[in-house]
Protein backbone atom coordinates (compact mmCIF):
# COMPACT_ATOMS: atom_id res chain seq x y z
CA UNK A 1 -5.58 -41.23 30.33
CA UNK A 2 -7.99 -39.87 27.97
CA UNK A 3 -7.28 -37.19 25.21
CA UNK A 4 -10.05 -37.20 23.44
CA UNK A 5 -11.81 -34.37 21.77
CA UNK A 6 -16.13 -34.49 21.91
CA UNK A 7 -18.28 -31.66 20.39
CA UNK A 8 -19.97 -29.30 22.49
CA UNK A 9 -23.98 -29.89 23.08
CA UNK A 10 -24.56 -26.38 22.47
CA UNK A 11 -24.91 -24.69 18.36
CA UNK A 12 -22.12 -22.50 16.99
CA UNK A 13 -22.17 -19.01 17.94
CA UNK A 14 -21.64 -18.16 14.24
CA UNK A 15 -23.57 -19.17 10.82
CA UNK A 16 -21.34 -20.28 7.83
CA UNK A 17 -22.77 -17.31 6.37
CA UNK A 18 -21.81 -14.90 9.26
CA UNK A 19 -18.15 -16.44 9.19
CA UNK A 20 -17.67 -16.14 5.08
CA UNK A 21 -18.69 -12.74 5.39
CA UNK A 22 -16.28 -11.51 8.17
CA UNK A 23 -13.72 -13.50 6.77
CA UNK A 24 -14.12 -11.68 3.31
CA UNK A 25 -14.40 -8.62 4.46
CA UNK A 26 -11.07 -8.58 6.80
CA UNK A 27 -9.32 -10.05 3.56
CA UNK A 28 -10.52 -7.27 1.34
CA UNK A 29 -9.75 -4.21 4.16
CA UNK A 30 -5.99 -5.93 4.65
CA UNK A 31 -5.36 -6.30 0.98
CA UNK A 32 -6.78 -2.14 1.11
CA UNK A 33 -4.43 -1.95 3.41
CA UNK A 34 -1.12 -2.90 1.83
CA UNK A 35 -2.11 -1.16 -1.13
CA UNK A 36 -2.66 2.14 -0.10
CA UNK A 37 0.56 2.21 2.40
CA UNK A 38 2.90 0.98 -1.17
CA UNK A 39 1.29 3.52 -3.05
CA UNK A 40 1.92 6.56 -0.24
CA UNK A 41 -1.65 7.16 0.18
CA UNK A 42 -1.88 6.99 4.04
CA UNK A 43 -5.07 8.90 4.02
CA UNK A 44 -3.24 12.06 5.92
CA UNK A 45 -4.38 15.14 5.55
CA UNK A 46 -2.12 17.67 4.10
CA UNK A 47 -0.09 20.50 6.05
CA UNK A 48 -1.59 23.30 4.88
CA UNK A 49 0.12 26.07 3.01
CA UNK A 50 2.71 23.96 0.92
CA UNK A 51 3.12 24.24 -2.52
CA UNK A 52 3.31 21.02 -4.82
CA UNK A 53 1.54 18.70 -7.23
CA UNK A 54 -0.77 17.20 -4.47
CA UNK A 55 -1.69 20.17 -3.11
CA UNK A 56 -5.45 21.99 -4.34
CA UNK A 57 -4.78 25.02 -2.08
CA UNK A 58 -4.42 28.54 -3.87
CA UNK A 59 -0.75 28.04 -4.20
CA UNK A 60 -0.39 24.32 -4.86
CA UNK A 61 -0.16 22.57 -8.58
CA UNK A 62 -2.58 20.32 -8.57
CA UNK A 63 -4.25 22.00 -11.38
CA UNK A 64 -1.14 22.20 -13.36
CA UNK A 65 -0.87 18.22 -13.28
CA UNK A 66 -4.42 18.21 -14.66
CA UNK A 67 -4.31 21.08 -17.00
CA UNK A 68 -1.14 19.32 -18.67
CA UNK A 69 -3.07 15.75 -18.48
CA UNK A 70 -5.70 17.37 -20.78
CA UNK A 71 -3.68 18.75 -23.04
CA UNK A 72 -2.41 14.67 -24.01
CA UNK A 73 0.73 15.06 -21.72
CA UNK A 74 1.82 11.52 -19.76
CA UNK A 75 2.42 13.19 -16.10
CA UNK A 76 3.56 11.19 -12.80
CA UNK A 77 3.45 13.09 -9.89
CA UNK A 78 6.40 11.03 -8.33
CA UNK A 79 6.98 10.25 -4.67
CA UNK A 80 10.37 8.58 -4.84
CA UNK A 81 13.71 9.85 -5.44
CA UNK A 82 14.44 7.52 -8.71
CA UNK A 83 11.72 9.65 -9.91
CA UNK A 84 14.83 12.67 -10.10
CA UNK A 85 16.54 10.17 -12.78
CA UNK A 86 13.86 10.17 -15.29
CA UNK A 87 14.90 11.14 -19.13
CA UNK A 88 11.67 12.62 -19.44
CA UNK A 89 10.72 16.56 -18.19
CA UNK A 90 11.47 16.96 -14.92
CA UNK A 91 9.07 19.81 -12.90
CA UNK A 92 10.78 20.75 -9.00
CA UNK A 93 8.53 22.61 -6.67
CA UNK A 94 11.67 23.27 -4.32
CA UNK A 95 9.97 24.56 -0.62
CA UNK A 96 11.05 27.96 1.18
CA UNK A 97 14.74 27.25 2.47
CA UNK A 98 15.83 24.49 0.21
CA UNK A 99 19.06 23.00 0.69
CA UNK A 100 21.52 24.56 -2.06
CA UNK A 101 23.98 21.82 -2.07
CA UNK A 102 21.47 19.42 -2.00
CA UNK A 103 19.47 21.13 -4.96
CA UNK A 104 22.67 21.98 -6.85
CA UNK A 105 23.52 18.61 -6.44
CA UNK A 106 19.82 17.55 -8.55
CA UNK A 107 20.49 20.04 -11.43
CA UNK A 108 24.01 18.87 -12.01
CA UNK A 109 22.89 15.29 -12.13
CA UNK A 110 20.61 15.95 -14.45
CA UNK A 111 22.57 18.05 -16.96
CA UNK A 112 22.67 15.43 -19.00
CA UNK A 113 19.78 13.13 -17.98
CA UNK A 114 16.95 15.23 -19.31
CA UNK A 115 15.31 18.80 -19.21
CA UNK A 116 14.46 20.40 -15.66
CA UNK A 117 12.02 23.14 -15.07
CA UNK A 118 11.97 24.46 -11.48
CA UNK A 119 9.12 26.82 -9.94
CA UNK A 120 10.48 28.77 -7.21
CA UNK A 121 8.50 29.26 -4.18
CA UNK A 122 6.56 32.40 -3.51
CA UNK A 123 3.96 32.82 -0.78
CA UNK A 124 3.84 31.60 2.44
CA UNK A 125 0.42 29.70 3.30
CA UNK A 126 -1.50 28.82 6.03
CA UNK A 127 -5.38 27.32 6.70
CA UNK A 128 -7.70 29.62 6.62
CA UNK A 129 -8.42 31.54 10.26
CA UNK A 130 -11.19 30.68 12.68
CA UNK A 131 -13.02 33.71 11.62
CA UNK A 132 -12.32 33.14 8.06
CA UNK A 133 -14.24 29.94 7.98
CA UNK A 134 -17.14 31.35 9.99
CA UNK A 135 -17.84 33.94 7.21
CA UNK A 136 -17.74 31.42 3.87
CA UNK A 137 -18.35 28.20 6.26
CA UNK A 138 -20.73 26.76 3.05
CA UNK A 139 -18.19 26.97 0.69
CA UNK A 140 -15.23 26.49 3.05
CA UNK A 141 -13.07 23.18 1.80
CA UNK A 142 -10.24 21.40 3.85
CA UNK A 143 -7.70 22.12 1.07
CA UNK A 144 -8.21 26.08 0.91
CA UNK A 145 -5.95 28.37 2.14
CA UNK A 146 -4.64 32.11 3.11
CA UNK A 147 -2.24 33.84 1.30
CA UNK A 148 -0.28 35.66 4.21
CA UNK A 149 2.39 37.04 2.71
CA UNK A 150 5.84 36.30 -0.18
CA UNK A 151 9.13 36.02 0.58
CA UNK A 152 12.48 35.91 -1.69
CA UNK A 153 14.49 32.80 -1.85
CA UNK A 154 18.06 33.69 -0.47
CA UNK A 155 19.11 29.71 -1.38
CA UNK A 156 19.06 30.52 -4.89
CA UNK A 157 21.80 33.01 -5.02
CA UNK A 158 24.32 30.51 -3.31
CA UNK A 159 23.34 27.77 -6.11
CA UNK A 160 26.58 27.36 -8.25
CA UNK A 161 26.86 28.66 -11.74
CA UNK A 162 25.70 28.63 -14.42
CA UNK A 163 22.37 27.95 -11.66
CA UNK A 164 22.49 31.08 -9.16
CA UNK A 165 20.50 33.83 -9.45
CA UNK A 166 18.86 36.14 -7.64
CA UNK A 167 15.39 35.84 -6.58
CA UNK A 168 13.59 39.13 -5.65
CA UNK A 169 9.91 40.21 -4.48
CA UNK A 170 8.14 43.33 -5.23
CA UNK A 171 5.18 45.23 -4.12
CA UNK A 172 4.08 47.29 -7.55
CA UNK A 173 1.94 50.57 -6.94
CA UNK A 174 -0.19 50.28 -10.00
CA UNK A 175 -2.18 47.74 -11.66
CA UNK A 176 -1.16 48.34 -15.11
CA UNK A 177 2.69 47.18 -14.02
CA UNK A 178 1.38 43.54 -13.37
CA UNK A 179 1.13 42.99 -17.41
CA UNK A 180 3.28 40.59 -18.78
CA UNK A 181 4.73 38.87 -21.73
CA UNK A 182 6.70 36.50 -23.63
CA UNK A 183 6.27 33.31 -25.71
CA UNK A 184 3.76 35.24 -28.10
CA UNK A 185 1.35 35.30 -24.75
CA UNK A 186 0.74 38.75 -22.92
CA UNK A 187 -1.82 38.99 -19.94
CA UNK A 188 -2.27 39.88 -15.94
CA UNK A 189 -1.16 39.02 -13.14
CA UNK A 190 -3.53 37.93 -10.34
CA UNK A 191 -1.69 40.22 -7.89
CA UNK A 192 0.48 43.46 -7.22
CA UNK A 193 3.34 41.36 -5.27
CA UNK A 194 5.18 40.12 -8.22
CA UNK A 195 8.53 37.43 -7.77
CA UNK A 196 10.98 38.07 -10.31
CA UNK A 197 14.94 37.06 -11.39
CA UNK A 198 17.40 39.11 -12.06
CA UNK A 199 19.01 38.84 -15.21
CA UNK A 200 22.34 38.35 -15.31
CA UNK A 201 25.18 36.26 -17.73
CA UNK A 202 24.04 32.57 -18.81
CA UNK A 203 19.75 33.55 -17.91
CA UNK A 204 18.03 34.22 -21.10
CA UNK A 205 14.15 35.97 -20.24
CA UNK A 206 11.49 34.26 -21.44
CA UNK A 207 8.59 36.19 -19.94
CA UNK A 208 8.81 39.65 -18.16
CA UNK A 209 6.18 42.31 -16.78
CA UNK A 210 5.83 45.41 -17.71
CA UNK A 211 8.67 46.84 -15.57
CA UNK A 212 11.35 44.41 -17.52
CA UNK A 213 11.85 42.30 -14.78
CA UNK A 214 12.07 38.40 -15.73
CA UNK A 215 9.38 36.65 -14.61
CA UNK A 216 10.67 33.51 -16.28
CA UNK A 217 14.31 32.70 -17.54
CA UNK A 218 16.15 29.75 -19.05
CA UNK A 219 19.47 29.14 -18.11
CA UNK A 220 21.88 28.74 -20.84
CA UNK A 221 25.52 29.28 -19.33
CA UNK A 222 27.73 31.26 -20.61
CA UNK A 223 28.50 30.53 -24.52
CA UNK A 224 30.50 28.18 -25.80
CA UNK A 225 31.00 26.41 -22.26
CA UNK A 226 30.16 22.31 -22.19
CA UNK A 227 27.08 23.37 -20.30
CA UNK A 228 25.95 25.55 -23.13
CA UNK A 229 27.04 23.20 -25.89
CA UNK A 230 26.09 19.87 -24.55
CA UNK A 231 24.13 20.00 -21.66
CA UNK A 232 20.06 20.19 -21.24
CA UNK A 233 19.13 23.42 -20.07
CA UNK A 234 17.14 24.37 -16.52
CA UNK A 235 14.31 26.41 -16.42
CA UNK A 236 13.43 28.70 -13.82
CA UNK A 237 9.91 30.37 -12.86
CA UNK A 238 10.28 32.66 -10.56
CA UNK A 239 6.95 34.08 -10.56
CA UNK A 240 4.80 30.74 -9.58
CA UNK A 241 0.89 32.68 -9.97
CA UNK A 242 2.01 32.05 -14.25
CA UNK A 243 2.01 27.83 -12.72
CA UNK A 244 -0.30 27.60 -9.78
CA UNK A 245 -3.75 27.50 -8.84
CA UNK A 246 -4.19 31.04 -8.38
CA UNK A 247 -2.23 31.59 -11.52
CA UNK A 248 -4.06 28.80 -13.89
CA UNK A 249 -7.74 31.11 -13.15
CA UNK A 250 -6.83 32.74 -16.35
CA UNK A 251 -6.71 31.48 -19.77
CA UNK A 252 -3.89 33.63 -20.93
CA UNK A 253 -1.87 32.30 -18.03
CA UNK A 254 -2.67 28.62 -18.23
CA UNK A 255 -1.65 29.04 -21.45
CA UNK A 256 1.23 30.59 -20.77
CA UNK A 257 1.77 27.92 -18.58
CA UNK A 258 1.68 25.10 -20.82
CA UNK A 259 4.36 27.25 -23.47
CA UNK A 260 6.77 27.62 -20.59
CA UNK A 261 6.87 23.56 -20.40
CA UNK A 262 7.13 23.19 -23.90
CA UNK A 263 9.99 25.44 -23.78
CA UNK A 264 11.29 23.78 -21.15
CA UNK A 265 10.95 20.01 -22.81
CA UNK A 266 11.72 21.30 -26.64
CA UNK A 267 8.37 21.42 -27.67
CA UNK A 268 9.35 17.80 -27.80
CA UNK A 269 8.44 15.62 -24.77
CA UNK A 270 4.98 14.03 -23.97
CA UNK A 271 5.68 12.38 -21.03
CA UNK A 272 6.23 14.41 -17.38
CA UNK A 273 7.59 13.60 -13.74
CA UNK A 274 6.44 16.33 -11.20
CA UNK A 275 8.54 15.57 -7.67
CA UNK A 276 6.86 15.59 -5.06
CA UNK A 277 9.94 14.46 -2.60
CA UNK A 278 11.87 18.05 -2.75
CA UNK A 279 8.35 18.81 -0.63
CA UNK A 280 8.73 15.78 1.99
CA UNK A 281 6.76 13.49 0.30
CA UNK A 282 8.18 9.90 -0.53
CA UNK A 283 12.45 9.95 -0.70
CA UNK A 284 12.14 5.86 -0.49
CA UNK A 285 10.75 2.73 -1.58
CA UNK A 286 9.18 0.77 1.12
CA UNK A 287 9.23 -2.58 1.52
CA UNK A 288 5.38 -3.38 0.77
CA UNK A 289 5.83 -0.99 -2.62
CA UNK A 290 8.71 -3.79 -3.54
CA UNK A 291 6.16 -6.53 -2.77
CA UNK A 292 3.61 -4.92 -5.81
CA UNK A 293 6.29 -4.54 -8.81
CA UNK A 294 8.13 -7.12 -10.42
CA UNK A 295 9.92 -9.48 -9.62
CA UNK A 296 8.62 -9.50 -6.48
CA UNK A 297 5.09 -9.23 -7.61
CA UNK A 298 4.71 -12.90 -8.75
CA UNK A 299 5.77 -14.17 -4.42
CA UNK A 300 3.20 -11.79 -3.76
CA UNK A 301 0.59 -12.79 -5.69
CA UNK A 302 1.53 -16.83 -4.64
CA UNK A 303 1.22 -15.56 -1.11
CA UNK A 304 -2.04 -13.95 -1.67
CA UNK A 305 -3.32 -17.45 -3.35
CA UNK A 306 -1.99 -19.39 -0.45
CA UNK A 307 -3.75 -17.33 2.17
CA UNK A 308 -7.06 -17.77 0.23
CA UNK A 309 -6.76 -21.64 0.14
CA UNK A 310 -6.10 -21.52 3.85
CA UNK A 311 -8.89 -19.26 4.30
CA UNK A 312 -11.55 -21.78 2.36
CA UNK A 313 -9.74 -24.67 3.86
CA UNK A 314 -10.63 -23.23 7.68
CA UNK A 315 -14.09 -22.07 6.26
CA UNK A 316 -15.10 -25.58 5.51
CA UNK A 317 -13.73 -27.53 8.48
CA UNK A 318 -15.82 -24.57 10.96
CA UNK A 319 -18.55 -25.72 13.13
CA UNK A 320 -19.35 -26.31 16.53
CA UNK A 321 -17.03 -25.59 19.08
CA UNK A 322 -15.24 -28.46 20.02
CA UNK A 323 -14.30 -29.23 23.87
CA UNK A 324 -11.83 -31.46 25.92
CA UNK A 325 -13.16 -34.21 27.55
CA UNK A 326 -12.58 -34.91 30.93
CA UNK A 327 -8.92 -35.59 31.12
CA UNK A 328 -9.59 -38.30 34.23
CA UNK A 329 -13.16 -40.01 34.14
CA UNK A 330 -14.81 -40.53 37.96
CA UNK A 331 -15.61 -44.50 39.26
CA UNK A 332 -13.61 -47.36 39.70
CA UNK A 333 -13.15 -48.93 36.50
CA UNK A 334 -11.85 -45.35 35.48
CA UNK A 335 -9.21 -45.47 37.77
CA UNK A 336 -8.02 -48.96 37.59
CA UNK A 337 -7.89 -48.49 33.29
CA UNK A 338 -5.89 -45.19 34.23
CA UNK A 339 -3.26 -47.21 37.02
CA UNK A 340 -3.22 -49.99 34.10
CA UNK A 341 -2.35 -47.35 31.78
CA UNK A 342 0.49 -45.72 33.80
CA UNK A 343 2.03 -49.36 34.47
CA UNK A 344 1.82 -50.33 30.76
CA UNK A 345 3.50 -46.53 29.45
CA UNK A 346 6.17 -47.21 32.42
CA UNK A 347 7.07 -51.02 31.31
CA UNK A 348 6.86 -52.35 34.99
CA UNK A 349 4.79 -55.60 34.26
CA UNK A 350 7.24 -57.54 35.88
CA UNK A 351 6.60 -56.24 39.07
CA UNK A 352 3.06 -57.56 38.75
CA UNK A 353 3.55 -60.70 39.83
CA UNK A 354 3.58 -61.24 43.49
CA UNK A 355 1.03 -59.43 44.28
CA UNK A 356 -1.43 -61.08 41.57
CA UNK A 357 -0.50 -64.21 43.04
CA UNK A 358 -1.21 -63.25 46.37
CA UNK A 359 -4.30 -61.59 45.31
CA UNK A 360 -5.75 -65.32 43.62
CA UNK A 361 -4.31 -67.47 46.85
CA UNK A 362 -6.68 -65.21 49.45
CA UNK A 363 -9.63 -65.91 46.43
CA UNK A 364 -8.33 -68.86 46.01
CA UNK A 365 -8.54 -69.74 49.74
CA UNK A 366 -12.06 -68.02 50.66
CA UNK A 367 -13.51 -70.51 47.51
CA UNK A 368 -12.30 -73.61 49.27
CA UNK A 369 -13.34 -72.27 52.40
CA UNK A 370 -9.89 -72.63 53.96
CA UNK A 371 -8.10 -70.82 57.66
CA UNK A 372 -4.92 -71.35 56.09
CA UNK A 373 -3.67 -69.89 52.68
CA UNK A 374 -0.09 -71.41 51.84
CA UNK A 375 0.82 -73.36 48.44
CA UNK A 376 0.97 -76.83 49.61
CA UNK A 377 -2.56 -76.56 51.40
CA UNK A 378 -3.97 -74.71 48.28
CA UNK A 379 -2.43 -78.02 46.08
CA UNK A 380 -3.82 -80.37 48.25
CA UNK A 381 -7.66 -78.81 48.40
CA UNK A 382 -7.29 -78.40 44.66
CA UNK A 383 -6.05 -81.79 43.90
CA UNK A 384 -9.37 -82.81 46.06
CA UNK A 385 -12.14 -80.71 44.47
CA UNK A 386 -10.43 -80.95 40.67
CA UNK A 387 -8.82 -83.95 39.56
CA UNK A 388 -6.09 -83.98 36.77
CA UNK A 389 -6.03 -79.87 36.86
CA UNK A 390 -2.41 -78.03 36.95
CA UNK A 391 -1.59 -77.36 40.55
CA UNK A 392 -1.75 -73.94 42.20
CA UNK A 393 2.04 -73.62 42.97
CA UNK A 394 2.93 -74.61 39.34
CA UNK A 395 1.08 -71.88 37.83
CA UNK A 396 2.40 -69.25 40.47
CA UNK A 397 5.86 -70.29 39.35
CA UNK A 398 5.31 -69.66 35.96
CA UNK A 399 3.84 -66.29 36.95
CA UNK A 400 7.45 -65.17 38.93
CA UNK A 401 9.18 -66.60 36.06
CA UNK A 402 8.05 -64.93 33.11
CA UNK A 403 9.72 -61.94 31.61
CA UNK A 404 7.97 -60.86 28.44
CA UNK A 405 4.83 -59.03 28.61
CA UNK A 406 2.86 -61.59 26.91
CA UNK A 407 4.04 -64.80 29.03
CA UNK A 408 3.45 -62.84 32.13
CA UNK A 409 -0.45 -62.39 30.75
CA UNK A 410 -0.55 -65.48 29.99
CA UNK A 411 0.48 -66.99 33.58
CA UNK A 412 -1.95 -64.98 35.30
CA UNK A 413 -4.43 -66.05 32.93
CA UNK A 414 -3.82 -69.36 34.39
CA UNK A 415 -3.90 -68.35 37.82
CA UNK A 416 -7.21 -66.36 36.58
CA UNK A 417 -8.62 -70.07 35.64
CA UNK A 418 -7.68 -72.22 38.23
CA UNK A 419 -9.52 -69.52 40.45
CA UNK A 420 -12.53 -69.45 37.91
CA UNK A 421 -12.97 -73.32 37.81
CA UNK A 422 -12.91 -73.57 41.82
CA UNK A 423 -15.40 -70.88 42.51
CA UNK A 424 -17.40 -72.53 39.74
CA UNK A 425 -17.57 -75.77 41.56
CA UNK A 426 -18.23 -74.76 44.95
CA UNK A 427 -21.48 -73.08 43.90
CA UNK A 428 -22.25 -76.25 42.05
CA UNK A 429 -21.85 -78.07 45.36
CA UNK A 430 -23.69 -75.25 47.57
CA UNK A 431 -26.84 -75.83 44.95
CA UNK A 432 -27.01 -79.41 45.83
């Protein structure tokens, strides 16, 4: 049977150039691919209304991240939790009803890690209304949002000491109580709803408005304790418009801003982690951010090589499409090199025999023009017509005698002969 492969008449349905380019391009967009899904950037749009590094809404701190950038800090906005072991500054944007355990839980571990400095949450956000977006549609963006209203934190008061403290809000009647100071700054705040802490043992005010409450504390436990002594000390905002967007508008409070965290680092550190998983971003490290950093990098990058080698390897062996032939070919000759085939693969040669030697007596016969086809007659007639040649029934017998493929070819070659030579010399004698 035939397995052979023939080209197609008709061109390829694709230039070389056409292939290279698709090929190239899918590479490029799945190597785009893997490396935006390590590094967390899925391309989804954010919530709305949360407050943390990535966000450029009123309330987020995007703009702290750059203002401190500028100012020749080293900040990573990190979206893993190994990111809550750095030795570094640590900056928590803790959401609206934050897990105390879990957040107690943080601090303590990093008592002696590094310096903390948490910014309590404050408003509550959403996009901007229908009718909202109608009225300012040029300048409208899809990060901006609407202040709706502030809320206290109840979590913080069930933190464990030296950490709890109470987190209050406050609706001031006149404009002149939003003043504040502390840290050799003074200024405004953006807006009559202030967020404060109330002071207590272990919180020392760092900045507070013009009513005394602290708009800013560190804690220091209580003195003389192993926290006090030994221990690097948590910072607490509880005002968030001295940190945020809104709040970094104004000079005086960006730089207010940028004393609290060198308070907060020791006037000491140059190099920042702001979490972003406290605000459901990150918590683990996928498997395709593994394959990017080391070790792992090195597989990845002989994987990457391999795939390109395979890709130029299949680029140069493309060209026409390439089609079956026809697994059984029509006519005669076909079909008898097809049965040959078959009765070679199967090993049956043996059972050839018989009926090739039946087969050359009926030729055999018709040549010498005799009624009767047996052995003896078929000697005799071709003892008559050839002289000295090996008798009919001696070549059959070798014929049912042989075993091995080539003695059985060989015997009917014989037969083949003898039947050749007679035929030969009868239409020598018809031409006469």
């Amino acid at each position: 049977m035939s397995t052979g492969i023939q080209r197609a008449r008709g061109a390829s349905p694709f230039s070389r150039g056409g292939f290279l380019a698709v090929l190239v391009v899918g590479f490029i967009a799945f190597l785009a691919m893997l490396y935006f899904i390590a590094a967390g950037d899925t391309g989804e749009p954010d919530s709305g209304g949360e407050a943390h590094a990535a966000a450029d809404g009123i309330n987020g701190y995007s703009g702290l991240a750059r203002l401190l950038k500028a100012n020749g800090y080293t900040v990573e906005t990190s979206r893993s939790r190994a990111g809550l072991e750095t030795t570094d500054l640590l900056i928590l944007t803790p959401p609206a009803f934050t897990d105390p355990e879990e957040f107690a839980e943080i601090l303590n571990n990093r008592e002696y890690l590094g310096p903390t400095l948490v910014i309590l949450p404050k408003w509550q956000a959403i996009k901007p209304r229908d009718d909202v977006i109608e009225a300012d549609e040029e300048r409208m963006q899809d990060d901006w949002v609407s202040l709706i209203d502030a809320s206290a934190q109840d979590w913080t008061s069930e933190l464990p000491p030296p950490f709890k403290l109470t987190h209050e809000i406050e609706k001031l009647e006149d404009d002149a109580a939003t003043s504040w100071g502390g840290l050799e700054l003074s200024g405004e705040l953006p807006t009559r709803t202030i967020s404060y802490a109330e002071s207590g043992a272990g919180l020392e005010p760092l900045i507070v408005d013009a009513g005394g409450h602290a708009l800013a504390v560190q804690v220091v436990g209580e003195e003389g304790s192993e926290y006090y002594e030994n221990a690097h000390w948590v910072m607490f905002v509880a005002e968030p418009d001295l940190m945020n967007n809104y709040g970094l508008a104004d000079p005086t409070r960006a730089a207010a801003a940028l004393a609290l965290v060198r308070e907060a680092g020791y006037g000491d550190t140059d190099a920042i982690t702001i979490d972003l998983t406290l605000n459901g971003y990150g918590g683990s490290v996928n498997l395709l951010t593994l394959a990017f950093q080391p070790p792992f990098l090195a597989a990845t990058l002989c994987l990457i090589l391999a795939l390109l080698i395979v890709g130029w390897r299949a680029f140069l062996r493309f060209g026409p499409t390439a089609a079956p032939a026809q697994e059984i070919a029509f006519g005669k000759r076909r079909l008898v090199s097809n049965g040959a085939g078959l009765i070679v693969r199967a090993r049956r040669m043996r059972l050839l025999g018989e009926p090739y030697i039946a087969l050359i007596e009926r030729k055999l016969a018709h040549a010498l023009g005799l009624a009767r086809a047996d052995e003896e007659t078929l000697d005799a007639a071709v003892s008559r017509r050839l002289p000295g040649e090996e008798s009919f029934s001696s070549r059959a017998a070798r014929l049912r005698e042989a075993e091995r493929p080539v003695d059985i070819l060989r015997a009917a070659q014989a037969l083949y002969e003898l039947l050749h030579k007679t035929s030969g010399h009868s239409e020598r004698e018809a031409s006469r």
